[in-house]
Structure formats: C-alpha cells, structure tokens
Protein backbone atom coordinates (compact mmCIF):
# COMPACT_ATOMS: atom_id res chain seq x y z
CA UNK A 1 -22.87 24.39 24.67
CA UNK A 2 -21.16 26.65 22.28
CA UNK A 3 -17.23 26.38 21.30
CA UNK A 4 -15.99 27.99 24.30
CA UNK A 5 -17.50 26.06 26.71
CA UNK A 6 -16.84 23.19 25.50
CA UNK A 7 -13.00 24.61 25.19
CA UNK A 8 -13.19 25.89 29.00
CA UNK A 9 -15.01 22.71 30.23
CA UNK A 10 -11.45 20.33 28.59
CA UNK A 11 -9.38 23.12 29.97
CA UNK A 12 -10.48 22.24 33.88
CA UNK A 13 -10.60 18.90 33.20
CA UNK A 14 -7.36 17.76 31.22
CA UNK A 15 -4.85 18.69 33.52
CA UNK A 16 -7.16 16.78 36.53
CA UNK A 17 -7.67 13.79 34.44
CA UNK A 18 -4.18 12.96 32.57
CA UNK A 19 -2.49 13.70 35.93
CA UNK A 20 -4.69 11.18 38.37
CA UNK A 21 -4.47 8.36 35.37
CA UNK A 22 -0.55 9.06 34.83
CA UNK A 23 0.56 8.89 38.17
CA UNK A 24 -2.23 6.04 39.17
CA UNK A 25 -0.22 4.15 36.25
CA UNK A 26 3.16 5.15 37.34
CA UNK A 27 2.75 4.42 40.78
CA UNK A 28 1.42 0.37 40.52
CA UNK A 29 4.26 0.27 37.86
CA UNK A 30 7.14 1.77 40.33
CA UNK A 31 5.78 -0.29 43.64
CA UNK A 32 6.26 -3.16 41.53
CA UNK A 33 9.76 -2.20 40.55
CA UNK A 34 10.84 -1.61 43.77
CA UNK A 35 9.28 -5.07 44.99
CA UNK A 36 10.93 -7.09 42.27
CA UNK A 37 9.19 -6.64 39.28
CA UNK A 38 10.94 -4.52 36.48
CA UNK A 39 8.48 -5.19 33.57
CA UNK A 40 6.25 -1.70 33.50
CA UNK A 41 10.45 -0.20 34.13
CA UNK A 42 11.45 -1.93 31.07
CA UNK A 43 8.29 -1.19 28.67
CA UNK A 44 8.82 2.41 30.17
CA UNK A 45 5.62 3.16 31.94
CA UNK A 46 6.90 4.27 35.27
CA UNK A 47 6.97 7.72 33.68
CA UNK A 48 5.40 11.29 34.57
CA UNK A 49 4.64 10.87 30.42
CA UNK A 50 0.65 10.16 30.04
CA UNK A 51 1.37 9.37 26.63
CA UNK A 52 2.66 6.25 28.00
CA UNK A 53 -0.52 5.59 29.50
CA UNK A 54 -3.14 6.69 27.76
CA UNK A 55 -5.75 4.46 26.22
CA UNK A 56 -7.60 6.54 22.72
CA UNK A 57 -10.78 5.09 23.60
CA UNK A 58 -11.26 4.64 27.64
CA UNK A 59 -8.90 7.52 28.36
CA UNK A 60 -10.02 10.28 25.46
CA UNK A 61 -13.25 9.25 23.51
CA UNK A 62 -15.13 7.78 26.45
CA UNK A 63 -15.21 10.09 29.26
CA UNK A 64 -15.17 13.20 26.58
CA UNK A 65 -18.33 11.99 25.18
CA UNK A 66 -19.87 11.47 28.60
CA UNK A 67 -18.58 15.14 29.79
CA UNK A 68 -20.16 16.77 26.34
CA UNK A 69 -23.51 15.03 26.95
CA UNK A 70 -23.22 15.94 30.79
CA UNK A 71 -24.34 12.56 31.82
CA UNK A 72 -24.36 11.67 36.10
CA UNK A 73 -21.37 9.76 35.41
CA UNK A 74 -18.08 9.13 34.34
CA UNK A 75 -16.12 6.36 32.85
CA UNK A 76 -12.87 5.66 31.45
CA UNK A 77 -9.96 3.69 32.00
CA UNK A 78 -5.95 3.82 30.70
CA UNK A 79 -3.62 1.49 29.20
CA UNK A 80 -3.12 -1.63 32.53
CA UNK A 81 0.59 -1.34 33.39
CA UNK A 82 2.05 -4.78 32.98
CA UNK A 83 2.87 -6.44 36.29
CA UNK A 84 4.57 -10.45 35.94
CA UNK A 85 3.53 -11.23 39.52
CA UNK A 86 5.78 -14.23 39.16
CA UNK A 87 8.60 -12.15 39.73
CA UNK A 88 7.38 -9.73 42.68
CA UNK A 89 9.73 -11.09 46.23
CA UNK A 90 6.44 -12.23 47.78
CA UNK A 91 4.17 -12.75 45.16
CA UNK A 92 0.91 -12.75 47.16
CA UNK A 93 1.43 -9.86 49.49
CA UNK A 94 3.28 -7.95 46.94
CA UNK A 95 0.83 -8.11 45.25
CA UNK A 96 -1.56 -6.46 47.47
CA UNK A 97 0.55 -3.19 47.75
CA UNK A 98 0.87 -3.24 44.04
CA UNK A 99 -2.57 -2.98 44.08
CA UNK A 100 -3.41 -0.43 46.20
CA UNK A 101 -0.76 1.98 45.24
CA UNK A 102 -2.90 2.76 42.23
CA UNK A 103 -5.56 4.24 43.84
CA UNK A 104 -3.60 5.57 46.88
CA UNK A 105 -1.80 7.76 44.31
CA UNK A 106 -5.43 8.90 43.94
CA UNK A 107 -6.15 10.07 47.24
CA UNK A 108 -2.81 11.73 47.70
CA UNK A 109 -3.67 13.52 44.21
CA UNK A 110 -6.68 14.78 45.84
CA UNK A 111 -5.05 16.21 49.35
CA UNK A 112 -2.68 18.00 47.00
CA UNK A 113 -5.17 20.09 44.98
CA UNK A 114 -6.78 20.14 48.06
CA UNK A 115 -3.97 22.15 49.61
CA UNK A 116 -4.01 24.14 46.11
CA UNK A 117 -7.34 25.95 47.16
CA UNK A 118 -4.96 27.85 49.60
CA UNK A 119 -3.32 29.65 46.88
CA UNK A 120 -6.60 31.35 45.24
CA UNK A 121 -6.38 34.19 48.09
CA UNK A 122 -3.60 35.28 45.59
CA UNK A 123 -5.62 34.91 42.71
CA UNK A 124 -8.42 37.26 41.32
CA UNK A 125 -10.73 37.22 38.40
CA UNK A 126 -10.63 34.39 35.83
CA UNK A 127 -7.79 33.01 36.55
CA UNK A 128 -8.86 32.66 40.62
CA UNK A 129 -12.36 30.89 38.69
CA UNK A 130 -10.27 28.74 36.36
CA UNK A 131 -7.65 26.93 38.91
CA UNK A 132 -10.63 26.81 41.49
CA UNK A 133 -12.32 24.74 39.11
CA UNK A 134 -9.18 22.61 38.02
CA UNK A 135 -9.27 22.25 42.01
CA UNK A 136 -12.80 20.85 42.46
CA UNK A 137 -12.58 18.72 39.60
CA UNK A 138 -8.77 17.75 41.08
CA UNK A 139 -10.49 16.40 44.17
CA UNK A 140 -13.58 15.13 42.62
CA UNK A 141 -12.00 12.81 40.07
CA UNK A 142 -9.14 11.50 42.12
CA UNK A 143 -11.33 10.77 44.98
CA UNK A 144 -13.58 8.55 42.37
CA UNK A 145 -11.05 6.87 40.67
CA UNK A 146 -9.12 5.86 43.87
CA UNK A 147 -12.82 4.66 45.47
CA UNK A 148 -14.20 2.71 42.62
CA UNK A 149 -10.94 0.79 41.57
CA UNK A 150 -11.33 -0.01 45.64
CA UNK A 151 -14.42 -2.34 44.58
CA UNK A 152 -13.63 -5.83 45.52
CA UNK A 153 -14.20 -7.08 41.74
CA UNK A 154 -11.12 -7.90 39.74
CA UNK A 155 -9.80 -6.23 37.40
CA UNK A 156 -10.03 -3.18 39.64
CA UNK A 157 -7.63 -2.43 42.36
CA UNK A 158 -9.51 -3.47 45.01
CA UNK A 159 -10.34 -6.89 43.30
CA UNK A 160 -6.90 -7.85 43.36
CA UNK A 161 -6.20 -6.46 47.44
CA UNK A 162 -9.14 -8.94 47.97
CA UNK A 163 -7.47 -11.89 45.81
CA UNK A 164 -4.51 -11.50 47.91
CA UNK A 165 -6.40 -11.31 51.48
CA UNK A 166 -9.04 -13.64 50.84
CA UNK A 167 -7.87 -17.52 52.04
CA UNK A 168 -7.70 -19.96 48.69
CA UNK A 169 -11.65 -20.70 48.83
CA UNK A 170 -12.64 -17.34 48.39
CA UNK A 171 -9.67 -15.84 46.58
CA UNK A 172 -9.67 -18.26 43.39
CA UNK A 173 -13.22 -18.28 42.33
CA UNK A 174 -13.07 -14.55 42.51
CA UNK A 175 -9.68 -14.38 40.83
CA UNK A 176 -11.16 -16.38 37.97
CA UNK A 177 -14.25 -13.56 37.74
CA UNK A 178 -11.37 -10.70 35.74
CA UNK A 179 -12.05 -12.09 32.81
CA UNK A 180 -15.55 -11.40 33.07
CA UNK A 181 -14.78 -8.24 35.09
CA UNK A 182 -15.11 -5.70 32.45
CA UNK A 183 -18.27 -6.72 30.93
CA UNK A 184 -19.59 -6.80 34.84
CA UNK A 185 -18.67 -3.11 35.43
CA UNK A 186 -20.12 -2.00 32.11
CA UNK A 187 -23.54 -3.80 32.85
CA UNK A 188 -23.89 -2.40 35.92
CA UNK A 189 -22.53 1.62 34.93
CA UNK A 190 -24.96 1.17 31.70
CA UNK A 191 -26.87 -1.44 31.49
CA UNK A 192 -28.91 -1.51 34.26
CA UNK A 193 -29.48 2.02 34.71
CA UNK A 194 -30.29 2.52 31.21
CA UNK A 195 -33.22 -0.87 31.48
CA UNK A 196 -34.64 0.48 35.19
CA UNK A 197 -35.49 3.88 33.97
CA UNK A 198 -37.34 2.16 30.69
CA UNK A 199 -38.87 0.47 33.15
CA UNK A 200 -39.90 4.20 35.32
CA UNK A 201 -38.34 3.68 38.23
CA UNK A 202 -33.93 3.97 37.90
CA UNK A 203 -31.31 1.97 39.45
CA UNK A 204 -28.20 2.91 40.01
CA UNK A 205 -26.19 0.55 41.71
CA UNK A 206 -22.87 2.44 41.84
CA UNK A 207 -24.35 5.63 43.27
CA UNK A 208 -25.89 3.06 45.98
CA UNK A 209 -22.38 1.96 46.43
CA UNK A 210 -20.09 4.65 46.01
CA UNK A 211 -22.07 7.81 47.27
CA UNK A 212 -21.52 7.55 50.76
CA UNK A 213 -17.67 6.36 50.92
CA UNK A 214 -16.66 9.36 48.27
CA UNK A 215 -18.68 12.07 50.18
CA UNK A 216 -17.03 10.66 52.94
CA UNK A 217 -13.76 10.76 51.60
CA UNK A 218 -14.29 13.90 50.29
CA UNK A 219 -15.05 15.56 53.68
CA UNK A 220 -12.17 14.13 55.33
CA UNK A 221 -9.70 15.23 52.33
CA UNK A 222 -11.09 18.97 53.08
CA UNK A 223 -10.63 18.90 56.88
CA UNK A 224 -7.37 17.54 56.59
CA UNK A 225 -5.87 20.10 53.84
CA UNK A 226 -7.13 22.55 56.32
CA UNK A 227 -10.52 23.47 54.40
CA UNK A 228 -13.28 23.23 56.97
C-alpha cells in the first residue's frame, strides 16, 4: 500500500475509532457520576476529549498495525475509566448500568452514522466516497466494540453485567477470573488462531462467537435508521 492509502485508510478510520472509544469512556464514567460515583468526574474523564482516554499502545499502535497488515481482525482497547464501586447508591445494580452504558454508547454510535448515510444524496464525488466510508466503518466498529465488551468474561462490559446478575455462587468465582481476563482474551484473539492454522485446519473462536450477533445487529441498526 503506497503513502496515500495508507493516509486515506487513517482518514476513514480515525474519526470512527477515537469517537466510539471516547464516548464508550465518557459514558461508563458519567453513569457512574450520576449514580454516586464522582471519581472518572474528578480525574476528568467524562470528557468529549479522547486524549483523556486514549491508551499509546491498545488505542494507537495496536489496531494501526493490525489495519496496515489487513489482518481479519481488530484489537485495541483505551485507558479503563476509574469507577470506586464502593461509592455507587446501590453498589451491585449500579453497577450493572455502569457497565452496560459502555457499550450501549456503542450501539447508539452506530444508529447515528447509520442515519448519516442519508446525507450522501447531497454528496458527489470523493467526498460522497470518503464520508460513505467513515459511515461503514462508523457502524462496523461501534457495532464490534459494543458486542464483544458484551462477552460475559470480566474485564469486559459484559463480564461485569454478569457479576452483578449472577447469585454469589456464580458471580464470585467469575469476578475473581479479571485478573486473568486479559491474558484470556489475548489467547483466544491470537493464540489459538495463530496454533490451529500451524496445525492446517484454523480456529477462530471469536468469529464462532461474535459473527452471528454483529451481523445481526448490524441488520437491525440498518432497518431501523431507515436503510433497508
């Protein structure tokens, strides 16, 4: 890919990205605030400023390698806004909405560029191609990050939602998995695709798992912003 490709390919992807991690940030860190807990207020990360957010490695080195090789997938992550859970009014179910605000940010990001796609019937040439793209990849990479950090496996989103449902039993062995949480996710996004297809015959657990619910999602984000 020469230099401007690889310019145009950041150019529909920035604006995408650093807007579904900001405001997937901002929005765990202002549900918090509003249910008690001021911490992410106070260390200034409910902001519109990705700056605030951004992680060098997870956010920028990380999924721009994996874009400039064009591999099947992509991975990153931002700075975790700080929640004391001790403080939230109802710790527990708090909790859960603190959760899922993160990703349901996400989804809402999606319906919006979604609705975007309207305005290219007053766009022509390049610049109809460029925001069309911005579009797709608006959709695309909302709709992942909101369904993946929905996977029941702290520290994701969806982890903690299942912490907070799940009666004592349940919820505290899997509570105790976060710290091994990361190196999970990274075993089964690398790992064990990368060892299956030495082996000749690839396995790809997260396109088992996530395929169907982000088509799915997909779909029903386009019918609903009026797409078809």
């Amino acid at each position: 890919m020469d230099i401007t490709g690889i310019l145009y390919q950041i150019s529909i992807w920035i604006i995408p990205a650093l807007t579904a991690i900001t405001l997937h940030e901002a929005a765990h860190g202002f549900v918090a605030w509003k249910l008690g807990d001021d911490t992410a207020k106070r260390q200034g990360r409910v902001t519109f400023n990705p700056f605030r957010h951004i992680d060098p490695v997870g956010t920028i080195l990380i999924p721009g390698f994996l874009l400039l090789v064009k591999a099947p997938f992509l991975f990153g992550y931002a700075k975790p806004v700080p929640v004391n859970v001790a403080r939230l009014n109802n710790p527990r179910r708090d909790m859960i909405w603190v959760a899922l605000a993160g990703p349901g940010m996400n989804f809402l990001l999606a319906f919006l560029f979604a609705l975007g796609v309207h305005s290219l019937q007053y766009m022509s040439g390049d610049m109809a191609f460029w925001f069309a793209d911005n579009f797709r990849n608006g959709i695309i990479l909302n709709v992942i990050l909101g369904v993946f950090n929905l996977l029941p496996l702290p520290p994701l989103d969806g982890g903690r939602v299942a912490v907070g449902l799940l009666p004592d039993r349940l919820a505290l062995p899997l509570a105790r998995l976060e710290r091994y949480g990361f190196v999970i996710l990274l075993a089964v996004i690398f790992l064990v695709p990368m060892i299956s297809r030495q082996l000749g015959s690839e396995i790809n657990p997260l396109s088992w798992l996530l395929g169907a619910p982000i088509n799915y999602v997909v779909n029903l984000i386009a019918k609903l912003a009026g797409l078809g």
